[in-house]
Protein backbone atom coordinates (compact mmCIF):
# COMPACT_ATOMS: atom_id res chain seq x y z
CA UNK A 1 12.64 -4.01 6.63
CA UNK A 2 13.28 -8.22 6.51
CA UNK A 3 11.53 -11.16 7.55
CA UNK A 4 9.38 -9.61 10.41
CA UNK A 5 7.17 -6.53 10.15
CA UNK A 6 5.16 -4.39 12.05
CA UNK A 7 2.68 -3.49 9.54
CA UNK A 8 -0.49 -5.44 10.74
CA UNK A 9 -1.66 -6.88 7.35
CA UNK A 10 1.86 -8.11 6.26
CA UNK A 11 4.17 -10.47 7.77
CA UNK A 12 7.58 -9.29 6.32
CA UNK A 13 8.89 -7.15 3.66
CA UNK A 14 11.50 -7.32 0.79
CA UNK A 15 12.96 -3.94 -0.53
CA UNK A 16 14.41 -5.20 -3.91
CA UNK A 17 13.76 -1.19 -5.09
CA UNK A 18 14.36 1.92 -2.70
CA UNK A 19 14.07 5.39 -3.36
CA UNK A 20 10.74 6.79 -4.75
CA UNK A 21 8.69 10.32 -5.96
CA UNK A 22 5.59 11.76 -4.83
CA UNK A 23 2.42 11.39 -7.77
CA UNK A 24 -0.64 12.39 -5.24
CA UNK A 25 -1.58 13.69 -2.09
CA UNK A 26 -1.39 10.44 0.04
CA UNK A 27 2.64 10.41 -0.75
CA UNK A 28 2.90 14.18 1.29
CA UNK A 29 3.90 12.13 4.56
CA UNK A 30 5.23 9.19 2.97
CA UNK A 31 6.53 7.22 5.85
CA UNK A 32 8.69 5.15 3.71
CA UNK A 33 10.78 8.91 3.37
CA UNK A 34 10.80 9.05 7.02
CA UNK A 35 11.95 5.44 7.10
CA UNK A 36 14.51 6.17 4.29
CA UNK A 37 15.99 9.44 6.13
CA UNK A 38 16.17 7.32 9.65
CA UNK A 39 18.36 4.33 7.32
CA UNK A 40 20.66 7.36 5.73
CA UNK A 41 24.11 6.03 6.64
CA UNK A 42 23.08 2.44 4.80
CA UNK A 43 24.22 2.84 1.49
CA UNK A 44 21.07 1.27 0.07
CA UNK A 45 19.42 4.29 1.13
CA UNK A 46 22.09 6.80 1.47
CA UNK A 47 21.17 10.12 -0.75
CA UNK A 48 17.88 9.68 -1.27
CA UNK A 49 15.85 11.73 0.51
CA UNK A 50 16.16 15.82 0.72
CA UNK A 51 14.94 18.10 3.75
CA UNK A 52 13.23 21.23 2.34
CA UNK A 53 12.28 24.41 3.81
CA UNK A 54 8.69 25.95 3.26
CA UNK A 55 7.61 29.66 2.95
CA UNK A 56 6.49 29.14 6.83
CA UNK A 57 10.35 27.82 7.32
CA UNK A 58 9.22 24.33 8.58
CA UNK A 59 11.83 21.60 7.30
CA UNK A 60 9.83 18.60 5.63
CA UNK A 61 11.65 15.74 3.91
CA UNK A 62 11.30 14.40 0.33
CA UNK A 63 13.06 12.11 -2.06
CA UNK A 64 15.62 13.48 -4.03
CA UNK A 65 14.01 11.37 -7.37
CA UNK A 66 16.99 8.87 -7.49
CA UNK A 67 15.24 5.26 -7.74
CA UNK A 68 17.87 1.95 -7.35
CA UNK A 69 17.45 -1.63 -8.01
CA UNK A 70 19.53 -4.37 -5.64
CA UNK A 71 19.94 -7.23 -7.94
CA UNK A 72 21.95 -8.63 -4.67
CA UNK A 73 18.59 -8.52 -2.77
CA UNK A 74 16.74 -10.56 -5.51
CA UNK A 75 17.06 -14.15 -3.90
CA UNK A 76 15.90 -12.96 -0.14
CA UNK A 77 12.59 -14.50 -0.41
CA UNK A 78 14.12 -17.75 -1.42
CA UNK A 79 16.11 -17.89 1.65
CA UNK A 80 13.39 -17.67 3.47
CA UNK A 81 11.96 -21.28 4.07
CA UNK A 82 8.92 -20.64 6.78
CA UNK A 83 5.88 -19.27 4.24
CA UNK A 84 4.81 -15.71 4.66
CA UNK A 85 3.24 -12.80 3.45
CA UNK A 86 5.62 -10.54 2.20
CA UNK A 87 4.75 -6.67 1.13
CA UNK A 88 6.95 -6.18 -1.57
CA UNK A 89 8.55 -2.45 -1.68
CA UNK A 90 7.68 -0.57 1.23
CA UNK A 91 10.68 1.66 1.00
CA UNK A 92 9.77 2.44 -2.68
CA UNK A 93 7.33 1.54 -5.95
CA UNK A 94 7.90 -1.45 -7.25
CA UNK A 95 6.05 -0.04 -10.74
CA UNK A 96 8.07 3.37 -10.34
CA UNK A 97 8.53 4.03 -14.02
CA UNK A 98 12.39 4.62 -13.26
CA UNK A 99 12.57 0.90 -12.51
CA UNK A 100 13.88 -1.13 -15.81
CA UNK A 101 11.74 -4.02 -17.36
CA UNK A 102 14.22 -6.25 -17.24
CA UNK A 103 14.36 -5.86 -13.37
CA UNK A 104 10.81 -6.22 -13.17
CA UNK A 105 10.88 -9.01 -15.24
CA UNK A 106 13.34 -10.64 -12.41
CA UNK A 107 11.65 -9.97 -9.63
CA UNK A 108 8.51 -11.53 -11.07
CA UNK A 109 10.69 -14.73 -12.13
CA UNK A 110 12.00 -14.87 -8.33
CA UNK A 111 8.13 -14.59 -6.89
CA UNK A 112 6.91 -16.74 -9.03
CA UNK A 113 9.97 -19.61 -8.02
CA UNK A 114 9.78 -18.73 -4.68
CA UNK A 115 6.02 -20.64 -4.39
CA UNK A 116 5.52 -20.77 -0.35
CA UNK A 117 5.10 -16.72 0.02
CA UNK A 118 2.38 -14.98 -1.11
CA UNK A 119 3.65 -11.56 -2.24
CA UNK A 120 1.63 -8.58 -1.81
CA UNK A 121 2.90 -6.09 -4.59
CA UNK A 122 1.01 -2.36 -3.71
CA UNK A 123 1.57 0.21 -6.26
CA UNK A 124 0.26 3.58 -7.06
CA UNK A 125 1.34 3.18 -10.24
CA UNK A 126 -1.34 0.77 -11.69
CA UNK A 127 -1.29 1.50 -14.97
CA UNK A 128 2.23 0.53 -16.06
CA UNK A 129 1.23 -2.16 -13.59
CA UNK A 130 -1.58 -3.12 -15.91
CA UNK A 131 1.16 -2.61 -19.28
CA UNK A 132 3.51 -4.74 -17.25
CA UNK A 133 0.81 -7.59 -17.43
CA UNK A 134 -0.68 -7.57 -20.79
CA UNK A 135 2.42 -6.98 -22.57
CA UNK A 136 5.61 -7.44 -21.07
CA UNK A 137 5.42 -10.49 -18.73
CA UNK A 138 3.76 -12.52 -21.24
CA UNK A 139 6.45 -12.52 -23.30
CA UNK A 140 9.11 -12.62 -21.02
CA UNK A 141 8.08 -15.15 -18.78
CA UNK A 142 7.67 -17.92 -21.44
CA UNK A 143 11.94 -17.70 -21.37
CA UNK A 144 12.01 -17.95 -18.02
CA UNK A 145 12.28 -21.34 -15.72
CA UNK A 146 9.65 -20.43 -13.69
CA UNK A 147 6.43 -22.97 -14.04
CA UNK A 148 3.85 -19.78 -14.74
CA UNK A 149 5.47 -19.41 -18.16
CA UNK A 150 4.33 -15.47 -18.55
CA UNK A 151 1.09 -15.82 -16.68
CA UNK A 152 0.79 -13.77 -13.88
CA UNK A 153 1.65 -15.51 -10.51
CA UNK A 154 -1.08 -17.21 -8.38
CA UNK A 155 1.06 -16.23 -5.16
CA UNK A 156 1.50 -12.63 -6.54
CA UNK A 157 -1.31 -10.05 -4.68
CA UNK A 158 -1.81 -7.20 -6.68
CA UNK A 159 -3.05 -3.91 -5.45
CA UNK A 160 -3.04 0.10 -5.21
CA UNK A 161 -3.62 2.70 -3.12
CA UNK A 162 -6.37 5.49 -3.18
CA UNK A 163 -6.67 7.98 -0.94
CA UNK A 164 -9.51 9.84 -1.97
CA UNK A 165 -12.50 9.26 -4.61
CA UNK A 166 -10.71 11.62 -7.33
CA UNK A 167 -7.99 8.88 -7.42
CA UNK A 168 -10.33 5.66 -7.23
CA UNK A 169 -9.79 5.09 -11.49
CA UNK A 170 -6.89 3.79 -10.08
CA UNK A 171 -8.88 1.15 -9.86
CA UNK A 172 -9.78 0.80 -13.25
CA UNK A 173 -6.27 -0.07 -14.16
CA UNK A 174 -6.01 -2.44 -11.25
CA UNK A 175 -9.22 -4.62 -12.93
CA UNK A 176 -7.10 -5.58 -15.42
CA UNK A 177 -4.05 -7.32 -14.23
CA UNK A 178 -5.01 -10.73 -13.76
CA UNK A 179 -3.72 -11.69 -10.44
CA UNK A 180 -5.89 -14.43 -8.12
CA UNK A 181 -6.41 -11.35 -5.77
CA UNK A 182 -6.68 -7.70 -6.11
CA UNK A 183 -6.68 -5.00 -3.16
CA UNK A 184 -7.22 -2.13 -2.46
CA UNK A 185 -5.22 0.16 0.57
CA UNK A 186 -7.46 3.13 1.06
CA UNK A 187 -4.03 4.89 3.26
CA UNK A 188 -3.95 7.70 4.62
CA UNK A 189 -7.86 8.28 4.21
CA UNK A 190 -8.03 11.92 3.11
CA UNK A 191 -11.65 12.00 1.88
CA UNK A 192 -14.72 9.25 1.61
CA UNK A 193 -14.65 6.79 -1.23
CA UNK A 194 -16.95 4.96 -2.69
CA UNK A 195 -15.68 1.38 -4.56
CA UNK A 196 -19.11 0.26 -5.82
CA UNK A 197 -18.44 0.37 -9.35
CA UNK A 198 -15.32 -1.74 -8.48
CA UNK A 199 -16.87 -4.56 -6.12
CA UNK A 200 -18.04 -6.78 -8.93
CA UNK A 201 -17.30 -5.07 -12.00
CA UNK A 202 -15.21 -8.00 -14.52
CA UNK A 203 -15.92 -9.49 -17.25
CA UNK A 204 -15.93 -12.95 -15.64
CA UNK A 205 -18.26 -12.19 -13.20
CA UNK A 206 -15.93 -12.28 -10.31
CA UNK A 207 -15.13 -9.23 -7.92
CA UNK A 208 -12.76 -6.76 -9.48
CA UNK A 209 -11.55 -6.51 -5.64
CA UNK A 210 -10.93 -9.06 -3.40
CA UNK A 211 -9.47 -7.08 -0.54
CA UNK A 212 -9.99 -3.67 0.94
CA UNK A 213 -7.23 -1.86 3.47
CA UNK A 214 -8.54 1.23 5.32
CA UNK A 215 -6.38 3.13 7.41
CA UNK A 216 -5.70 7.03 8.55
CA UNK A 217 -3.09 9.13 8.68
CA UNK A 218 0.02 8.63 11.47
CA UNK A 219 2.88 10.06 12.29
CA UNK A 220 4.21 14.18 11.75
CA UNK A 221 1.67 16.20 9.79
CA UNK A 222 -1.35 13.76 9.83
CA UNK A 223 -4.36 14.58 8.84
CA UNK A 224 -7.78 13.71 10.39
CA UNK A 225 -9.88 11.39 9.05
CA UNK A 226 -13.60 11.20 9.69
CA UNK A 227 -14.66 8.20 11.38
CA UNK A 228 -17.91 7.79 8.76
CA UNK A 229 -15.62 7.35 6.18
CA UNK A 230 -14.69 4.21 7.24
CA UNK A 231 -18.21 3.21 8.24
CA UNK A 232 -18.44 3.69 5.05
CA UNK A 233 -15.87 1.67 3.16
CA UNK A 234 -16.81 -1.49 5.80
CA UNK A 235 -20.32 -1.64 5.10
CA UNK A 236 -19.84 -1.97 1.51
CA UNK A 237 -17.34 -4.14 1.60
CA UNK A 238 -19.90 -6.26 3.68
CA UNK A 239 -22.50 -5.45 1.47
CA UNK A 240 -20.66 -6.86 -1.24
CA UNK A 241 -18.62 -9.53 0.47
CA UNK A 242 -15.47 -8.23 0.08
CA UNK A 243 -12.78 -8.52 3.17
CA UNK A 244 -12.41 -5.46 5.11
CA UNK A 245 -9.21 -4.98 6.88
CA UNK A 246 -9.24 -2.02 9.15
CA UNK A 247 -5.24 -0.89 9.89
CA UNK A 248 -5.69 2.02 12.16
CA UNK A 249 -7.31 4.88 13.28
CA UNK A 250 -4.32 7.10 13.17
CA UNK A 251 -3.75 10.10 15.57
CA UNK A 252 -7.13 10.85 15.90
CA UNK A 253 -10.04 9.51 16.93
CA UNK A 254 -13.48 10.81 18.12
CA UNK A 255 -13.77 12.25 21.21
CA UNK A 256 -16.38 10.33 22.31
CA UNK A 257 -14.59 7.39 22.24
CA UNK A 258 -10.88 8.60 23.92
CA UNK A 259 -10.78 10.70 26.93
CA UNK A 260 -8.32 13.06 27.42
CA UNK A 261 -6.55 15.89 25.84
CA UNK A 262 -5.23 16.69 23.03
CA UNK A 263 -5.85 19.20 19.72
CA UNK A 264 -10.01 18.69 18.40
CA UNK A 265 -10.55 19.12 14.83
CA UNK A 266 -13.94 19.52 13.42
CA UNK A 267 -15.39 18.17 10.27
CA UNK A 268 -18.05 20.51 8.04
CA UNK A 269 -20.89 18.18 9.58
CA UNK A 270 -20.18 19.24 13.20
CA UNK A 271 -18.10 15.72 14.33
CA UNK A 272 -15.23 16.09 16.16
CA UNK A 273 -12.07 14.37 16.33
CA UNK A 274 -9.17 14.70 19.29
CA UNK A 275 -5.61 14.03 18.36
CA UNK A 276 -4.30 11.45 20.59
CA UNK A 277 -1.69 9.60 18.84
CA UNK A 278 -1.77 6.13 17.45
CA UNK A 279 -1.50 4.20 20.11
CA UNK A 280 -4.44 5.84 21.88
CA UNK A 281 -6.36 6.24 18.92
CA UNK A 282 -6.24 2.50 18.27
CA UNK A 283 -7.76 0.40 15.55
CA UNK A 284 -11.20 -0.22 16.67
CA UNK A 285 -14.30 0.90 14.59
CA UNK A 286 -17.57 0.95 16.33
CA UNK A 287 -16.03 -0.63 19.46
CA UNK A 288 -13.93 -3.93 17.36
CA UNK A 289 -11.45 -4.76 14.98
CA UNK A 290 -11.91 -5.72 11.62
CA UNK A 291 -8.86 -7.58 10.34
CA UNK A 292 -10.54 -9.96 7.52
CA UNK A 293 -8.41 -11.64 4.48
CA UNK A 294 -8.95 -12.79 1.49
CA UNK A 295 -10.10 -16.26 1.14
């Protein structure tokens, strides 16, 4: 949480929000709760997250619903001279809709000022993403000293996450902010998805999507995801031109391609999966990586 990262397709991270809520399926293993409850005695993050007890009696942890803003945190970028990517939130939602305008409205001012990141703002939350660009920014940024005067940031990425086709009109909302690059993180992968009608779709001819993320599940509680799937996602991405930026397998991984032991899960279609962790498990599809960017 500062100016390194392990996440492979950032290079730091700036928590000017913490503290979140769940809105789908893909937020049921939220590692950013995990994160939170490890960073409990901080008080940034102190009373945030909640254990609960299940009708089987296991303990899982959530977020208690509280959502702060650090004004203090707000200059971090520009103390950071080297440029970088920087994923913006991890430990929350930048477009949680407990998060004021005016706050919003300030950490856009500071991106925008602080010109030699590129900040990669993931939401899944479009929508008042999309609100926050037609109609607030606009007119707030013309009062600001920034030089973008209310247009939406060149170094600003914006993106969301889908986890599953029945949440890909996400994406509808994401086609009309107007940032120089849109993305996708398709994170835990819970189901196949199909962005067709989103590779290509705007009005000015460009790609709606500039980026695609594909990862599964890690850590306590994942879930399997089926190795087409991905297959999937990269060869339309290629199909289309888009980047395709594969993060992980997560703890599984087909058995033909890890030896070993560990607990086999079977898909309706007869292929089988062996939990081995995510180190084991790896990040190659069809025997490489794929870690492509955006132009």
């Amino acid at each position: 949480m500062g100016d390194k990262s392990a996440i492979e397709w950032t290079d730091a991270t700036w928590n000017p929000v913490t503290g979140c809520s769940k809105v789908s399926p893909g937020c049921d293993n939220c590692y950013a709760i995990r994160e939170t409850n490890r960073h409990r005695n901080l008080p940034n993050y102190a009373g945030l997250t909640k254990k609960v007890v299940s009708w089987n009696t296991r303990t899982t942890l959530d977020w208690t619903g509280e959502v702060r803003c650090h004004p203090e945190l707000l200059d971090l970028p520009l103390r950071w001279k080297t440029p970088r990517r920087i994923f913006v939130c991890s430990m929350s939602d930048l477009f949680h809709d407990k998060v004021p305008w005016e706050f919003l409205c300030q950490v856009f001012d500071m991106m925008a000022l602080a010109r030699q990141h590129t900040f990669q703002v993931l939401t899944k939350r479009p929508g008042r993403m999309a609100y926050f660009a037609e109609k607030v920014w606009p007119r707030y940024g013309r009062g600001t000293p920034s030089m973008y005067m209310g247009e939406w940031p060149p170094n600003v990425w914006a993106g969301t996450s889908v986890e599953s086709q029945r949440y890909a009109p996400r994406l509808d909302c994401l086609a009309r902010v107007p940032a120089r690059v849109r993305f996708v993180s398709v994170e835990p992968m819970l189901g196949p998805v199909d962005l067709q009608n989103w590779l290509g779709c705007d009005a000015e001819d460009r790609d709606c999507l500039q980026w695609v993320i594909c990862g599964g599940e890690s850590g306590p509680g994942a879930r399997p995801m089926h190795p087409e799937w991905a297959r999937s996602l990269r060869d339309q991405c290629q199909r289309a031109g888009v980047p395709f930026f594969f993060k992980q397998n997560g703890e599984y991984v087909s058995v033909s391609e890890v030896a070993g032991p560990g607990t086999h899960f079977q898909f309706a279609d007869g292929a089988t999966v062996r939990r081995t962790g995510k180190t084991l498990a790896g990040a190659l599809l069809d025997g490489r990586e794929w870690r492509e960017w955006p132009a």
